[in-house]
C-alpha atoms as a PDB file:
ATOM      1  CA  UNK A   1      22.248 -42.264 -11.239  1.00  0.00           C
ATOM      2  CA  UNK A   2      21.798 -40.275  -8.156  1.00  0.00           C
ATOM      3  CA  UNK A   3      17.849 -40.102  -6.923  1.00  0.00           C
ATOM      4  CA  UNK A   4      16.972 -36.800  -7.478  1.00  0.00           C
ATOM      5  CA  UNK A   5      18.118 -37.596 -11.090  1.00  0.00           C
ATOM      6  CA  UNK A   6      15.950 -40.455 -10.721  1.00  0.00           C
ATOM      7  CA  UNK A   7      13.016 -39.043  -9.023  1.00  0.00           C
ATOM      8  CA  UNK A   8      13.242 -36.237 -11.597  1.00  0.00           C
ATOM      9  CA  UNK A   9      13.126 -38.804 -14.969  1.00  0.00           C
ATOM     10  CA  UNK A  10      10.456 -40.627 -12.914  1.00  0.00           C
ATOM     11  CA  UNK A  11       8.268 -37.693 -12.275  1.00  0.00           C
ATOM     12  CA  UNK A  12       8.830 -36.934 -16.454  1.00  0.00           C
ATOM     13  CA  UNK A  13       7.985 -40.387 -17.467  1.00  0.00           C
ATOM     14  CA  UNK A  14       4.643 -40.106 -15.173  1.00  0.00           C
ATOM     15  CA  UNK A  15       3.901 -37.031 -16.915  1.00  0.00           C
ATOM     16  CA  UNK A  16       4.050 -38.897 -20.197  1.00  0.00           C
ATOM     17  CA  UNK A  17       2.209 -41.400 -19.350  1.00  0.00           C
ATOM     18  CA  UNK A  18      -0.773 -39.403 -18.322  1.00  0.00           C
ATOM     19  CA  UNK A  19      -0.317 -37.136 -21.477  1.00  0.00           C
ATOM     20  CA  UNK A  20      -0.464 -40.611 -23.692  1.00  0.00           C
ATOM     21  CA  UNK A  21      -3.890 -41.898 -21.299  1.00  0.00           C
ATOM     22  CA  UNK A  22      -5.230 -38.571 -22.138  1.00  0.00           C
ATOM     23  CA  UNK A  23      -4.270 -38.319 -25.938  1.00  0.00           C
ATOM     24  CA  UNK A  24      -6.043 -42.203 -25.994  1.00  0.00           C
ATOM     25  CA  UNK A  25      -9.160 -40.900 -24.428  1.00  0.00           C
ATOM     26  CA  UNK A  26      -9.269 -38.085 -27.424  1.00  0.00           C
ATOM     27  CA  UNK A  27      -8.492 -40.308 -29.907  1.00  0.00           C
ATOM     28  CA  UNK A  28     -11.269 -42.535 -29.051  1.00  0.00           C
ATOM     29  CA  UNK A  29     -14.093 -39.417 -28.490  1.00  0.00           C
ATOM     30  CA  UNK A  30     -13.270 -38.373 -32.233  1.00  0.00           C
ATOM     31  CA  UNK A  31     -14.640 -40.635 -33.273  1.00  0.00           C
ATOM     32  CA  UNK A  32     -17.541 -39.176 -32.873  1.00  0.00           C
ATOM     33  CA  UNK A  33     -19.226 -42.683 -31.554  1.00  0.00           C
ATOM     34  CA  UNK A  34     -20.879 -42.501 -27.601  1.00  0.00           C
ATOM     35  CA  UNK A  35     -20.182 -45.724 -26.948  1.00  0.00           C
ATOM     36  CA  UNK A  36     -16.648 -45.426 -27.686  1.00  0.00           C
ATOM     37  CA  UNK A  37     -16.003 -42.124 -26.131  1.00  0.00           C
ATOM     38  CA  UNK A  38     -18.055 -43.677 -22.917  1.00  0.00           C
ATOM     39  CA  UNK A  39     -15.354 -46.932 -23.241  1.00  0.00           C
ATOM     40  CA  UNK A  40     -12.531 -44.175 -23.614  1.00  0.00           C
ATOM     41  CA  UNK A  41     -14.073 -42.415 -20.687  1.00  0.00           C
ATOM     42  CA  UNK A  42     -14.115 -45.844 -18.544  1.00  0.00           C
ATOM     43  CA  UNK A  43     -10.218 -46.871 -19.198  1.00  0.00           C
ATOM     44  CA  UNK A  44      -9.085 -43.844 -17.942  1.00  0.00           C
ATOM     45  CA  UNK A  45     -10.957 -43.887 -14.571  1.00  0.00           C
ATOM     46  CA  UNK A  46      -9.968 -47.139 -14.870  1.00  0.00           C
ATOM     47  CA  UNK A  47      -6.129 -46.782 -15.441  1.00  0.00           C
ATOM     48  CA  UNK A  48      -6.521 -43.552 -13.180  1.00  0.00           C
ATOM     49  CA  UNK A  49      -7.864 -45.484 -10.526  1.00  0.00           C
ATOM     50  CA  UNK A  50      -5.194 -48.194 -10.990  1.00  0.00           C
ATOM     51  CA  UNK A  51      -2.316 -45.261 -10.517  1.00  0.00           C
ATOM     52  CA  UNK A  52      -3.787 -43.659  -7.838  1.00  0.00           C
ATOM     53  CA  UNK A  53      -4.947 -46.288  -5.869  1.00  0.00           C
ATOM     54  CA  UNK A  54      -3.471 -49.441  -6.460  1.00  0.00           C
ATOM     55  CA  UNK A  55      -1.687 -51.639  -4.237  1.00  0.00           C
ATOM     56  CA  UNK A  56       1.712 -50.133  -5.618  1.00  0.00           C
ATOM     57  CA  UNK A  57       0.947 -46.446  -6.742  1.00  0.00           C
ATOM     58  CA  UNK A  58       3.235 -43.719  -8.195  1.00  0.00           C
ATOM     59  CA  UNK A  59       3.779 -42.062  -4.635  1.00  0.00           C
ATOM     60  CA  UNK A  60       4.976 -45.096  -3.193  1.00  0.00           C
ATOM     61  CA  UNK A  61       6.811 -45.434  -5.820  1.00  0.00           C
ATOM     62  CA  UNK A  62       8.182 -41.645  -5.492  1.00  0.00           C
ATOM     63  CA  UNK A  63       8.489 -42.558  -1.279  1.00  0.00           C
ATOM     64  CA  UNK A  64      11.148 -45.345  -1.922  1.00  0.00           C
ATOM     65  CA  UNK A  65      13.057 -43.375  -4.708  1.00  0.00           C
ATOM     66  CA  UNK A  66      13.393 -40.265  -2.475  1.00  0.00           C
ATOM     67  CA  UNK A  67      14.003 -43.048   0.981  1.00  0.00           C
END
């Protein structure tokens, strides 16, 4: 697999992942429950945070595909 083939699933597969975080975080605020939407609410700052920020994050990640 060349890397721009690569890079390109990678950058899809992100894209889903953030679509599924997202679809958890509206599963769990219809539910019309605050403390569950506020839990909801917390694991994806958490996750988010985790992504963005970690020690391995998706741009390194994107950095050594494209290197």
């Amino acid at each position: 697999m060349t890397r721009n083939s690569l890079l390109k699933k990678f950058d899809k597969e992100t894209e889903n992942l953030w679509e599924q975080i997202y679809t958890i975080k509206e599963l769990l605020e219809s539910a019309d429950d605050f403390e569950l939407s506020e839990l909801g609410n917390k694991f994806l700052d958490q996750v988010a945070e985790g992504i963005e920020e970690g020690d391995i994050t998706v741009e390194n990640i994107r950095d050594q595909i494209v290197s």
